[in-house]
PDB file of N, CA and C in Angstrom:
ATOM      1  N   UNK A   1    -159.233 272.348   1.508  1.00  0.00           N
ATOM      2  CA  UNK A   1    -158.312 272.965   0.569  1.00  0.00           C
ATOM      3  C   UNK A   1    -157.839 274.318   1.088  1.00  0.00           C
ATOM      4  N   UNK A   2    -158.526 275.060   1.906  1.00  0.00           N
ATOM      5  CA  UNK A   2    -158.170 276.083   1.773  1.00  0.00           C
ATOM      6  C   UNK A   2    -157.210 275.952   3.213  1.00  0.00           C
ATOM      7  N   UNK A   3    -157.601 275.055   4.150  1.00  0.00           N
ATOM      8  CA  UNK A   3    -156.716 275.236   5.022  1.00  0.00           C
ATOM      9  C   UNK A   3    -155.368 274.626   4.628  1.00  0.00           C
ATOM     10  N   UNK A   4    -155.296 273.859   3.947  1.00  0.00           N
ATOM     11  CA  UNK A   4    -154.073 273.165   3.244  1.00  0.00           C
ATOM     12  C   UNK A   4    -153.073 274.211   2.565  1.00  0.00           C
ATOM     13  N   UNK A   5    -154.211 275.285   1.827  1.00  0.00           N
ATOM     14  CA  UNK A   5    -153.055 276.677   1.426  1.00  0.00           C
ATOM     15  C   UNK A   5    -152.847 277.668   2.195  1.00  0.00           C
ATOM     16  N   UNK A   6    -153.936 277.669   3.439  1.00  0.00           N
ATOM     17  CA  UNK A   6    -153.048 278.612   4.325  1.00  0.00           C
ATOM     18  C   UNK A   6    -151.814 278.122   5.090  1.00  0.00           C
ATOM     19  N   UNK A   7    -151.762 276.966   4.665  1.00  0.00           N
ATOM     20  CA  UNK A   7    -150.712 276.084   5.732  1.00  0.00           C
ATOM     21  C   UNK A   7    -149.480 276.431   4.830  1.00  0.00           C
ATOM     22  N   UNK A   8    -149.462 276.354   3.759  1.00  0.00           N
ATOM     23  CA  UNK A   8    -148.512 276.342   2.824  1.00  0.00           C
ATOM     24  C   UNK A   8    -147.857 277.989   2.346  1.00  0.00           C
ATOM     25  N   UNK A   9    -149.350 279.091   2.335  1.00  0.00           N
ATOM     26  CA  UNK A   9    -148.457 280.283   2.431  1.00  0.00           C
ATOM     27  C   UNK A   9    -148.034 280.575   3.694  1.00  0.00           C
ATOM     28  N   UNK A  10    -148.196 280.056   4.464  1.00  0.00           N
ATOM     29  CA  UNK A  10    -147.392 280.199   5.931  1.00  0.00           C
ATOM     30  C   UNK A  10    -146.137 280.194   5.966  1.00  0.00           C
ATOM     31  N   UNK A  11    -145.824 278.825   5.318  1.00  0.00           N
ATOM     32  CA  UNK A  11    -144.915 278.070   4.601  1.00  0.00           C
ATOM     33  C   UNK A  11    -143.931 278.856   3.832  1.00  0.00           C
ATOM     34  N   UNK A  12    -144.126 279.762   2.984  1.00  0.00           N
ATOM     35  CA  UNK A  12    -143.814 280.730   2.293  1.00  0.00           C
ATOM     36  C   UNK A  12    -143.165 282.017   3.285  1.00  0.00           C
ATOM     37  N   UNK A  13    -144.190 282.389   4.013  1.00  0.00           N
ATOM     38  CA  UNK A  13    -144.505 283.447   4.713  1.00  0.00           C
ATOM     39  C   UNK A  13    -143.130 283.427   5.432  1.00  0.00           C
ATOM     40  N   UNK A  14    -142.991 282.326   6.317  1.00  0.00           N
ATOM     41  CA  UNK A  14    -141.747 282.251   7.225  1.00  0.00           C
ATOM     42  C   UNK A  14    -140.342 281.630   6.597  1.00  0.00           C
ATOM     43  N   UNK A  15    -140.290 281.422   5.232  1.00  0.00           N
ATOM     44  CA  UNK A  15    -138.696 281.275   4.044  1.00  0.00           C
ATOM     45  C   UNK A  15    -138.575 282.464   3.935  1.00  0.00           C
ATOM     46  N   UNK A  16    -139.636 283.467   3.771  1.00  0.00           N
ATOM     47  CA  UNK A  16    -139.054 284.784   3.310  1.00  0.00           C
ATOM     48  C   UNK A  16    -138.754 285.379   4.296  1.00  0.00           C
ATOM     49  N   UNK A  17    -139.569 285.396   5.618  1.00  0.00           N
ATOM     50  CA  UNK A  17    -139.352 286.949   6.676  1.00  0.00           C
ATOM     51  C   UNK A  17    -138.908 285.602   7.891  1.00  0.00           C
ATOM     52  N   UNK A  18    -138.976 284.486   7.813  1.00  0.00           N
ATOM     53  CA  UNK A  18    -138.589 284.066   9.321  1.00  0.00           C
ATOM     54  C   UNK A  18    -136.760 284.140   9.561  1.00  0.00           C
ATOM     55  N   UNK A  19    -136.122 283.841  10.264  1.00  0.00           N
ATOM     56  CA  UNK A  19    -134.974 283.934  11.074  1.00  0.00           C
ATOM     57  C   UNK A  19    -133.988 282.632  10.527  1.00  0.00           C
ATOM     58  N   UNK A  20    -132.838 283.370   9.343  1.00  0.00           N
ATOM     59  CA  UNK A  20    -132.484 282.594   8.720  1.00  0.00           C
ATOM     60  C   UNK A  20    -131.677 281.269   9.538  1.00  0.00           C
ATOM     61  N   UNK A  21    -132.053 280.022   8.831  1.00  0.00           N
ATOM     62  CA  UNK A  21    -131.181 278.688  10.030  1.00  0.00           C
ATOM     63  C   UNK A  21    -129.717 278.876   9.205  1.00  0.00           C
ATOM     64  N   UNK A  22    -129.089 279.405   8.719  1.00  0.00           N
ATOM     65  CA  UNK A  22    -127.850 279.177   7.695  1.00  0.00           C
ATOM     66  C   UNK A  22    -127.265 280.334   7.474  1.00  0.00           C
ATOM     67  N   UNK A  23    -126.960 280.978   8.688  1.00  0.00           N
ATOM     68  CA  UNK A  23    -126.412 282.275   8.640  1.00  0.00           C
ATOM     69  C   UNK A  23    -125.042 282.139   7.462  1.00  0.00           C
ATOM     70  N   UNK A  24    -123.932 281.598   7.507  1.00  0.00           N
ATOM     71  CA  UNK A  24    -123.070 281.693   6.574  1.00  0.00           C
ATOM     72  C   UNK A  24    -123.652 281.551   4.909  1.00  0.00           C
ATOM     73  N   UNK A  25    -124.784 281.134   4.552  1.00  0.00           N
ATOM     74  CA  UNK A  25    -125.236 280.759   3.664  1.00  0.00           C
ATOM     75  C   UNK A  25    -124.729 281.570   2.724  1.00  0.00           C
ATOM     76  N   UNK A  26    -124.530 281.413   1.240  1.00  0.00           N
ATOM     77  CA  UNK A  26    -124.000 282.707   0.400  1.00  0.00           C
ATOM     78  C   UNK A  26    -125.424 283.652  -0.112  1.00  0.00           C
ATOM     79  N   UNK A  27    -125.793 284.798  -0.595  1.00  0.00           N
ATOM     80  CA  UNK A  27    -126.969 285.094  -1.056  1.00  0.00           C
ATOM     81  C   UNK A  27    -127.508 284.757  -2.384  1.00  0.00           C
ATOM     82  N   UNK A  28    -126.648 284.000  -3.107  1.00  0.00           N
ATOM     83  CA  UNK A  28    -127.159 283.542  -3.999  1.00  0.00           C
ATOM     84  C   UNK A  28    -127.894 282.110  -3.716  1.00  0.00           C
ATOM     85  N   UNK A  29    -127.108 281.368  -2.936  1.00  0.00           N
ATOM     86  CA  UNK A  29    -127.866 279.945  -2.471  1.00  0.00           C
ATOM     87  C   UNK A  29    -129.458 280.179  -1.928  1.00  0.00           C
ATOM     88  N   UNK A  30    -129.377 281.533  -1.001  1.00  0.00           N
ATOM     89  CA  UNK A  30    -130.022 281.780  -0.213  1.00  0.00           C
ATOM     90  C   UNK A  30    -131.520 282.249  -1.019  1.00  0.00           C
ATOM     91  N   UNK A  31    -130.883 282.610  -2.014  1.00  0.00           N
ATOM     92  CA  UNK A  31    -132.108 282.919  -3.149  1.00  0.00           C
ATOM     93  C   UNK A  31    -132.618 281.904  -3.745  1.00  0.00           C
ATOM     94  N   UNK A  32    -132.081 281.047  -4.682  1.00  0.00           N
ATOM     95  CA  UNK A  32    -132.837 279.601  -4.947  1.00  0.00           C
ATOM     96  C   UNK A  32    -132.959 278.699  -4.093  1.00  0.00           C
ATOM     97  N   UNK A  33    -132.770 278.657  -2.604  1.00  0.00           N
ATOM     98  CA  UNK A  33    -133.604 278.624  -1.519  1.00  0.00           C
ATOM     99  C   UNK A  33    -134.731 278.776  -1.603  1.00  0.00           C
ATOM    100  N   UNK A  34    -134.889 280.224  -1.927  1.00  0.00           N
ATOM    101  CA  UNK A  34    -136.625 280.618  -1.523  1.00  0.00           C
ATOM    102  C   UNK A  34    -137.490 280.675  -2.525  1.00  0.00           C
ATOM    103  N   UNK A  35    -136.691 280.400  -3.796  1.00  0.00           N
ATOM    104  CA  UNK A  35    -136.741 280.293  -4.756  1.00  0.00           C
ATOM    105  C   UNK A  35    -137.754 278.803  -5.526  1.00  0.00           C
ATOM    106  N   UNK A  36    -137.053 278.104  -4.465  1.00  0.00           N
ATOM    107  CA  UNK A  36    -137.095 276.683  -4.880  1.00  0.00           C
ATOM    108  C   UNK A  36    -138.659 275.694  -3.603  1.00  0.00           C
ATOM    109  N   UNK A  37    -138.347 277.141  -3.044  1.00  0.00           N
ATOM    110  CA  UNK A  37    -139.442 276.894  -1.602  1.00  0.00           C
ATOM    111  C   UNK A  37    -140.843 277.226  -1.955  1.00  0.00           C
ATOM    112  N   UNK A  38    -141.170 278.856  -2.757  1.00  0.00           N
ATOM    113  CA  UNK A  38    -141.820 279.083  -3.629  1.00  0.00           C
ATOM    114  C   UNK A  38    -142.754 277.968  -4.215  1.00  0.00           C
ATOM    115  N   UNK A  39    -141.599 277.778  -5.450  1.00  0.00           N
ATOM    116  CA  UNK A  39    -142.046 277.252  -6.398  1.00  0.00           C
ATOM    117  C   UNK A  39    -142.753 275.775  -5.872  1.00  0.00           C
ATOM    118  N   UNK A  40    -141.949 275.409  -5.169  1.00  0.00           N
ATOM    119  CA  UNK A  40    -142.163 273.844  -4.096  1.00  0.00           C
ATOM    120  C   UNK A  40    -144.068 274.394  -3.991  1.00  0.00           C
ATOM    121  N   UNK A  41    -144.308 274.732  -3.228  1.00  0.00           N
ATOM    122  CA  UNK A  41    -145.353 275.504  -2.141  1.00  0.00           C
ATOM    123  C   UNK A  41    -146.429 275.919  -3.329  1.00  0.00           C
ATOM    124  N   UNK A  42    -146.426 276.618  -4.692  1.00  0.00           N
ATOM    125  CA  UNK A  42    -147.254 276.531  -5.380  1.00  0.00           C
ATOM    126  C   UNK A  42    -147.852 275.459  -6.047  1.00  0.00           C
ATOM    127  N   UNK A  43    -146.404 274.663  -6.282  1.00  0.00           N
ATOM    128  CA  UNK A  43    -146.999 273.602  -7.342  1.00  0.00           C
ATOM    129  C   UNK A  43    -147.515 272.301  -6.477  1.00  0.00           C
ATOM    130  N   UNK A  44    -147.604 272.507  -5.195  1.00  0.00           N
ATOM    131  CA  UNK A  44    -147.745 271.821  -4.022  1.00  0.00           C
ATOM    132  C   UNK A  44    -149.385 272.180  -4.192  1.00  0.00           C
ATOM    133  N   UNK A  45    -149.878 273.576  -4.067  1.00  0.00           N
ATOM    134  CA  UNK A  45    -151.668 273.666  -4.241  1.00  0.00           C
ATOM    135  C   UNK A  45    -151.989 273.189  -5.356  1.00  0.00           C
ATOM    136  N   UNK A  46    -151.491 273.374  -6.384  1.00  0.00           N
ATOM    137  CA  UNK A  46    -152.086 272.957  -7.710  1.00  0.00           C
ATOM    138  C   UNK A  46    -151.907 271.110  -7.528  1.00  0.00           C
ATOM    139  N   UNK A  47    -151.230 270.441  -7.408  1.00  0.00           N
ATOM    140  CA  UNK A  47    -151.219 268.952  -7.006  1.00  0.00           C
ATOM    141  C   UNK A  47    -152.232 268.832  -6.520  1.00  0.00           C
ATOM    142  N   UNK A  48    -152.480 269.138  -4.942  1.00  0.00           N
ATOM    143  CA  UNK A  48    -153.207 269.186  -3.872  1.00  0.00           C
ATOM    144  C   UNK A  48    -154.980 269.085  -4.533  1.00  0.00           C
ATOM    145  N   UNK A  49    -155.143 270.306  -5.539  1.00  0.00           N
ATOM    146  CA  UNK A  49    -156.057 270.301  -6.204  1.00  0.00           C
ATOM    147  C   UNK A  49    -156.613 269.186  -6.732  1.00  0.00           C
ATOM    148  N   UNK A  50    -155.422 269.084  -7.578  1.00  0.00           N
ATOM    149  CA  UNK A  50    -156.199 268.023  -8.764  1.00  0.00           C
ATOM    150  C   UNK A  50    -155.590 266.886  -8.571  1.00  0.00           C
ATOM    151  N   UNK A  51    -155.344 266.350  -7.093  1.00  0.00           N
ATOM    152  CA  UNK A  51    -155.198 265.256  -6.245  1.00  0.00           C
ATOM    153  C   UNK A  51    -156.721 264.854  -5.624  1.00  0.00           C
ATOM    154  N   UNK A  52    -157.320 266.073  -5.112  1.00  0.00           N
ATOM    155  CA  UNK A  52    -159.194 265.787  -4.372  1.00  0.00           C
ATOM    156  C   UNK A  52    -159.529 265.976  -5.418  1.00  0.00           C
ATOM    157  N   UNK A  53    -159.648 266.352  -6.657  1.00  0.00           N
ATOM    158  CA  UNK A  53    -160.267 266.044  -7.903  1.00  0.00           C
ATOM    159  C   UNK A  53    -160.586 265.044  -8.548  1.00  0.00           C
ATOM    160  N   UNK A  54    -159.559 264.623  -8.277  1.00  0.00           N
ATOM    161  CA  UNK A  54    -159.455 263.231  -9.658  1.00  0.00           C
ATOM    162  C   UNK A  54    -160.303 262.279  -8.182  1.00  0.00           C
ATOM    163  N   UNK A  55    -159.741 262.388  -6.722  1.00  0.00           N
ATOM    164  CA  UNK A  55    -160.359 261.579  -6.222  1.00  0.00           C
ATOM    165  C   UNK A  55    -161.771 261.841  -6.024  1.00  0.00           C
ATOM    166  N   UNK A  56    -162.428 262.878  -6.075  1.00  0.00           N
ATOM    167  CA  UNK A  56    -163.605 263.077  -5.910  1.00  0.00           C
ATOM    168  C   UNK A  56    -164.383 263.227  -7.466  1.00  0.00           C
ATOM    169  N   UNK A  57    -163.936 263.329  -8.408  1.00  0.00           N
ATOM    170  CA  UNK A  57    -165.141 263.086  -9.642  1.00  0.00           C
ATOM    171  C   UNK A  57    -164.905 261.624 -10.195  1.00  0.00           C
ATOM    172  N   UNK A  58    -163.728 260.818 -10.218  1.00  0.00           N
ATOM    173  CA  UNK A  58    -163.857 259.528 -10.399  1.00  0.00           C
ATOM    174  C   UNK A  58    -165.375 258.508 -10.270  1.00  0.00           C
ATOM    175  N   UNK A  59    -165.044 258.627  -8.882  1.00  0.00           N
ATOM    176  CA  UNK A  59    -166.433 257.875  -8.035  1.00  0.00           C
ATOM    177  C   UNK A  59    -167.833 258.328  -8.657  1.00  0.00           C
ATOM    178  N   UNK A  60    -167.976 259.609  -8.867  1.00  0.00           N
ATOM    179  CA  UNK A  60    -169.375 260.707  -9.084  1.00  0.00           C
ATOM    180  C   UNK A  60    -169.021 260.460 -10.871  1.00  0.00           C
ATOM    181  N   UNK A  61    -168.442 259.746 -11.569  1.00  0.00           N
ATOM    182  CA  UNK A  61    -168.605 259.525 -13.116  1.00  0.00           C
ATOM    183  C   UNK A  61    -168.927 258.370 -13.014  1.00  0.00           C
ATOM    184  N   UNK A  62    -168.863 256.635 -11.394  1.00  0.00           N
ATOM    185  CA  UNK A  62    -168.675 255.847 -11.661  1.00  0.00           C
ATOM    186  C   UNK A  62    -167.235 254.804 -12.455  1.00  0.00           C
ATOM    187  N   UNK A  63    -166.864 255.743 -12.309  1.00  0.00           N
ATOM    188  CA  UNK A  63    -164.785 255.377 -12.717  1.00  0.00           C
ATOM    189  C   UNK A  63    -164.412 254.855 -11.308  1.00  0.00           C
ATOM    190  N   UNK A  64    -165.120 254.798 -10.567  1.00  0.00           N
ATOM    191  CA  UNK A  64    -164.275 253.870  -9.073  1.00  0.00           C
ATOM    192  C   UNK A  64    -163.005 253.066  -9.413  1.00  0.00           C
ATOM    193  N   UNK A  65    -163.440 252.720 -10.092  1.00  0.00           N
ATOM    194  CA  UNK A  65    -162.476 250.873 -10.558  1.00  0.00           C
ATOM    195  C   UNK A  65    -161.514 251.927 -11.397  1.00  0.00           C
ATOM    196  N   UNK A  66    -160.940 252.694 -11.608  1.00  0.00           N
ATOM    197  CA  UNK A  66    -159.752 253.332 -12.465  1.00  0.00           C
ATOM    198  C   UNK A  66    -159.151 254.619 -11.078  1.00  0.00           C
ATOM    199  N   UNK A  67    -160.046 254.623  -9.819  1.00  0.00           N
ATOM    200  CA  UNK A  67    -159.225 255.452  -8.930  1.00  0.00           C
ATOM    201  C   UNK A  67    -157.879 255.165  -8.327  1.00  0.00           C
ATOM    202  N   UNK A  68    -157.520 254.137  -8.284  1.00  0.00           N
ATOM    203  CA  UNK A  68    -156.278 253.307  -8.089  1.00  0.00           C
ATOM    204  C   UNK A  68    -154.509 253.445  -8.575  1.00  0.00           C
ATOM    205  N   UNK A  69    -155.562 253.145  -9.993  1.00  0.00           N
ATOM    206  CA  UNK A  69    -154.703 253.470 -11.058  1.00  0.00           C
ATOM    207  C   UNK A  69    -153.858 254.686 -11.236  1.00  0.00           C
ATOM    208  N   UNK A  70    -155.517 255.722 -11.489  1.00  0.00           N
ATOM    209  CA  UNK A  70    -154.760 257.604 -11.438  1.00  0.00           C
ATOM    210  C   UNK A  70    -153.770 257.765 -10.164  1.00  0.00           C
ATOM    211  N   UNK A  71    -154.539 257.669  -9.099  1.00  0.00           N
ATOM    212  CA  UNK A  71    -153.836 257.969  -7.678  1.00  0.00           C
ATOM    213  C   UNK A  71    -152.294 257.677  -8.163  1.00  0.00           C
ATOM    214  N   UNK A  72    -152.160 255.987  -8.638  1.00  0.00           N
ATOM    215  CA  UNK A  72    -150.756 255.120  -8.591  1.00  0.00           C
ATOM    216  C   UNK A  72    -149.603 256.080 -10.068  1.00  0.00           C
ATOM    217  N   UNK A  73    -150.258 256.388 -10.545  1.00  0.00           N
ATOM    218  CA  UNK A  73    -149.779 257.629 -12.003  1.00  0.00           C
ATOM    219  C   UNK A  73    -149.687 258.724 -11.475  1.00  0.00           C
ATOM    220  N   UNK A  74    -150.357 259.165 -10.425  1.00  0.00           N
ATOM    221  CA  UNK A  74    -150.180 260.961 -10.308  1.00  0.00           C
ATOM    222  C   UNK A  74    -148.850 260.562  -8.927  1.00  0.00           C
ATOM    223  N   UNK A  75    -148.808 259.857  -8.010  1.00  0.00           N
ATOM    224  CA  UNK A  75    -148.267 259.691  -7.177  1.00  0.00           C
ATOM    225  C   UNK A  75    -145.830 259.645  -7.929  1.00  0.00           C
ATOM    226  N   UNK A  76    -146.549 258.396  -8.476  1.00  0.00           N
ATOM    227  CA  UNK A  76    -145.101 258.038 -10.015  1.00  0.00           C
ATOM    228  C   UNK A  76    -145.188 259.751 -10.326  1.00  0.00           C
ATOM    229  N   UNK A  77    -145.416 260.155 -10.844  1.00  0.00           N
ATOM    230  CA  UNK A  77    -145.215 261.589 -11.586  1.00  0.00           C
ATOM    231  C   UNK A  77    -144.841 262.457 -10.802  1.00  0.00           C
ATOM    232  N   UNK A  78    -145.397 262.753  -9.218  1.00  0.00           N
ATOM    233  CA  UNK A  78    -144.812 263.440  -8.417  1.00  0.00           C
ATOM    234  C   UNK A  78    -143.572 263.036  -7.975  1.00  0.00           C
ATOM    235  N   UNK A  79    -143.036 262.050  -8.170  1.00  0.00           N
ATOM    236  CA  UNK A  79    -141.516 261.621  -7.609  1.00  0.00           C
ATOM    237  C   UNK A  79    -140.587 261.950  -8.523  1.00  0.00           C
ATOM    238  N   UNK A  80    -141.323 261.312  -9.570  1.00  0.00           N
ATOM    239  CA  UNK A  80    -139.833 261.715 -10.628  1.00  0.00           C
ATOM    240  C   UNK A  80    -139.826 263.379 -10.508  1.00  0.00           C
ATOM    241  N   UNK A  81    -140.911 264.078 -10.578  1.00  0.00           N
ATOM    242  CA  UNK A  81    -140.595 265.759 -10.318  1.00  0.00           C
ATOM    243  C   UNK A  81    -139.766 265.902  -9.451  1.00  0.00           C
ATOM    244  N   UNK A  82    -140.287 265.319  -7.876  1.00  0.00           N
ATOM    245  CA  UNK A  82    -139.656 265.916  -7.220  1.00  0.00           C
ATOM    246  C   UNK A  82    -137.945 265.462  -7.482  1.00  0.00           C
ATOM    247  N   UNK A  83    -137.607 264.444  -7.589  1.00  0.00           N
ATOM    248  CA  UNK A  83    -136.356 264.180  -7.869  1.00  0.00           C
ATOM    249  C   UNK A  83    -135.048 264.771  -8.239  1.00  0.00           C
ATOM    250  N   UNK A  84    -136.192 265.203  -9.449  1.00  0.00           N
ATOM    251  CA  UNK A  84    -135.450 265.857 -11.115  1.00  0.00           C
ATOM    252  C   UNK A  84    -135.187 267.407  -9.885  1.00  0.00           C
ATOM    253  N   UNK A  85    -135.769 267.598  -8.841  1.00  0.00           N
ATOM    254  CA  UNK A  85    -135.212 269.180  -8.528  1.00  0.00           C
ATOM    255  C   UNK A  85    -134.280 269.447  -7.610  1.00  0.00           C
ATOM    256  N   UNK A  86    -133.726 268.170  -7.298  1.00  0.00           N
ATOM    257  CA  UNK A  86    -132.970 267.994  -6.051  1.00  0.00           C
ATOM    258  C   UNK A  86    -131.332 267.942  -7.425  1.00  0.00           C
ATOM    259  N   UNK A  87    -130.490 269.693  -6.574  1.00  0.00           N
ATOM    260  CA  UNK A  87    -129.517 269.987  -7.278  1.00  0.00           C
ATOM    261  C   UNK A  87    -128.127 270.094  -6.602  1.00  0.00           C
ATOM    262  N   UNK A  88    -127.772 268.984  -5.703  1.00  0.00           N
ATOM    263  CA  UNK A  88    -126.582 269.868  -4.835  1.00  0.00           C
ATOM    264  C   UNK A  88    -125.496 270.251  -5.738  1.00  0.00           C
ATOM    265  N   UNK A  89    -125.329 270.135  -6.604  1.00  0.00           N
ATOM    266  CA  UNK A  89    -124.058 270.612  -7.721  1.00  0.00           C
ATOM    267  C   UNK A  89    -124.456 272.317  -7.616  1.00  0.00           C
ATOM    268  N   UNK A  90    -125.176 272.606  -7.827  1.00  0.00           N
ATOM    269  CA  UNK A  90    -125.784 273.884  -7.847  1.00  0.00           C
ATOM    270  C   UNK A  90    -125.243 274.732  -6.560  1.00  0.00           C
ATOM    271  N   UNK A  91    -125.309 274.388  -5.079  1.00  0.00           N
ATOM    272  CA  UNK A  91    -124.665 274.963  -4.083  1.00  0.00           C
ATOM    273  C   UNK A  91    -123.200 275.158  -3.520  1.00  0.00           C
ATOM    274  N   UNK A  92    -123.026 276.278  -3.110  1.00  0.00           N
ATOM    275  CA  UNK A  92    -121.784 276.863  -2.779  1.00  0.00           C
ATOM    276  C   UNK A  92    -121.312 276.486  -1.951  1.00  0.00           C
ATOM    277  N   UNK A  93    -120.119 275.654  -1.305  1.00  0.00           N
ATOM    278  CA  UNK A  93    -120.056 275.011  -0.225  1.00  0.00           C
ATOM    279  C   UNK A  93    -118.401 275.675   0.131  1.00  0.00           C
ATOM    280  N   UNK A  94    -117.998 276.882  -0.854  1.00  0.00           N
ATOM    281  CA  UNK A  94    -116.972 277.533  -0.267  1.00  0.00           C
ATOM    282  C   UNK A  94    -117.157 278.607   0.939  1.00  0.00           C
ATOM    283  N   UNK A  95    -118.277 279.024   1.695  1.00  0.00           N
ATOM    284  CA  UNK A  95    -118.469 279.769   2.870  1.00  0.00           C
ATOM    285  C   UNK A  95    -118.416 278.628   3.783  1.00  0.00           C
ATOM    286  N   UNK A  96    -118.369 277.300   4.126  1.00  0.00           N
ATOM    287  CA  UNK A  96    -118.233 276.755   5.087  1.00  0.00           C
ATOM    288  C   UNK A  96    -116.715 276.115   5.192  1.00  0.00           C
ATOM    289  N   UNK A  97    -115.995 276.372   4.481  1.00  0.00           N
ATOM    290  CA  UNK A  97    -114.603 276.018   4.840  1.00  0.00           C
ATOM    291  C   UNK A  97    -113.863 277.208   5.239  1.00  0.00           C
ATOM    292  N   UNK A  98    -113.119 276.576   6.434  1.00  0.00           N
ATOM    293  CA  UNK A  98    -112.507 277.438   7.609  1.00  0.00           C
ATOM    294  C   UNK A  98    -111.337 278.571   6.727  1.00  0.00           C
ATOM    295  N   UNK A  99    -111.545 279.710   7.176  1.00  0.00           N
ATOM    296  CA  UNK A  99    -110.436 280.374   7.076  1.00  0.00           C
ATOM    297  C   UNK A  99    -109.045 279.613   7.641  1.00  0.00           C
ATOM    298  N   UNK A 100    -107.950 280.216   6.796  1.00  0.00           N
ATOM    299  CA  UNK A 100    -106.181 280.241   7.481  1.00  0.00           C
ATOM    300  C   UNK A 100    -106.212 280.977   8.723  1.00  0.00           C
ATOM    301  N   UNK A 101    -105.323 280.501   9.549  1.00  0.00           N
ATOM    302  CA  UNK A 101    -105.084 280.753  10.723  1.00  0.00           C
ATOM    303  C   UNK A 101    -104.271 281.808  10.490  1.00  0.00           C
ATOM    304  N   UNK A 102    -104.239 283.104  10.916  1.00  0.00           N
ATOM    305  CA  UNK A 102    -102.774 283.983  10.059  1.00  0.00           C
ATOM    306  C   UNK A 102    -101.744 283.715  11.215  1.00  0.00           C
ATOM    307  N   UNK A 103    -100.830 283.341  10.948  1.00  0.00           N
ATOM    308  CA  UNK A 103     -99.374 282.763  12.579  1.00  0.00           C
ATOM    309  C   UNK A 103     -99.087 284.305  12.496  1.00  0.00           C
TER     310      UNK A 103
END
C-alpha cells in the first residue's frame, strides 16, 4: 500500500511541477486538469484500500465464496465512476484553431 501511494503522489507531484505536454492549453483547462488528476489519484488510494480489504478480511471471516461477487460489484462501480467523469464538452478547443493569415 504504501508503495502504491508513493507511486501515485508522484503522480501528483509531476501534474503539478512537471513540464507541461500542452503548451497552448488554456489555464482554465489546465486547472481541471490537475484538478481532475488530483482528485483521480486520491480516490485512486482510498479504492486501492478498500480493494486489499474486502480482499483480505473476506477469506479471514470465511466469506471466501462471496469474494467474487464484491470484487465483480466494486470493479461495476468503479466504471460507471470513472465514466460519469470523462467531460470533453467541458474543454476549450478555441486555442488550437489557427490564427488568420493577415495578407
Amino acid at each position: 500500500m504504501t508503495a502504491m501511494n508513493l507511486f501515485l503522489a508522484g503522480i501528483v507531484f509531476k501534474t503539478l511541477h512537471g513540464k507541461r505536454r500542452d503548451p497552448p492549453q488554456a489555464s482554465e483547462d489546465r486547472r481541471r486538469q490537475i484538478e481532475f488528476v488530483v482528485k483521480t489519484m486520491v480516490l485512486s488510494s482510498i479504492v486501492g484500500t478498500v480493494f486489499l480489504s474486502i480482499t483480505l478480511i473476506l477469506p479471514a471471516l470465511e466469506l471466501r465464496d462471496l469474494t467474487p461477487l464484491c470484487q465483480s460489484l466494486f470493479f461495476q462501480l468503479l466504471a460507471v465512476i470513472s465514466f460519469r467523469a470523462l467531460r470533453p464538452d467541458d474543454i476549450n478547443f478555441d486555442v488550437y484553431k489557427e490564427e488568420p493569415l493577415v495578407a
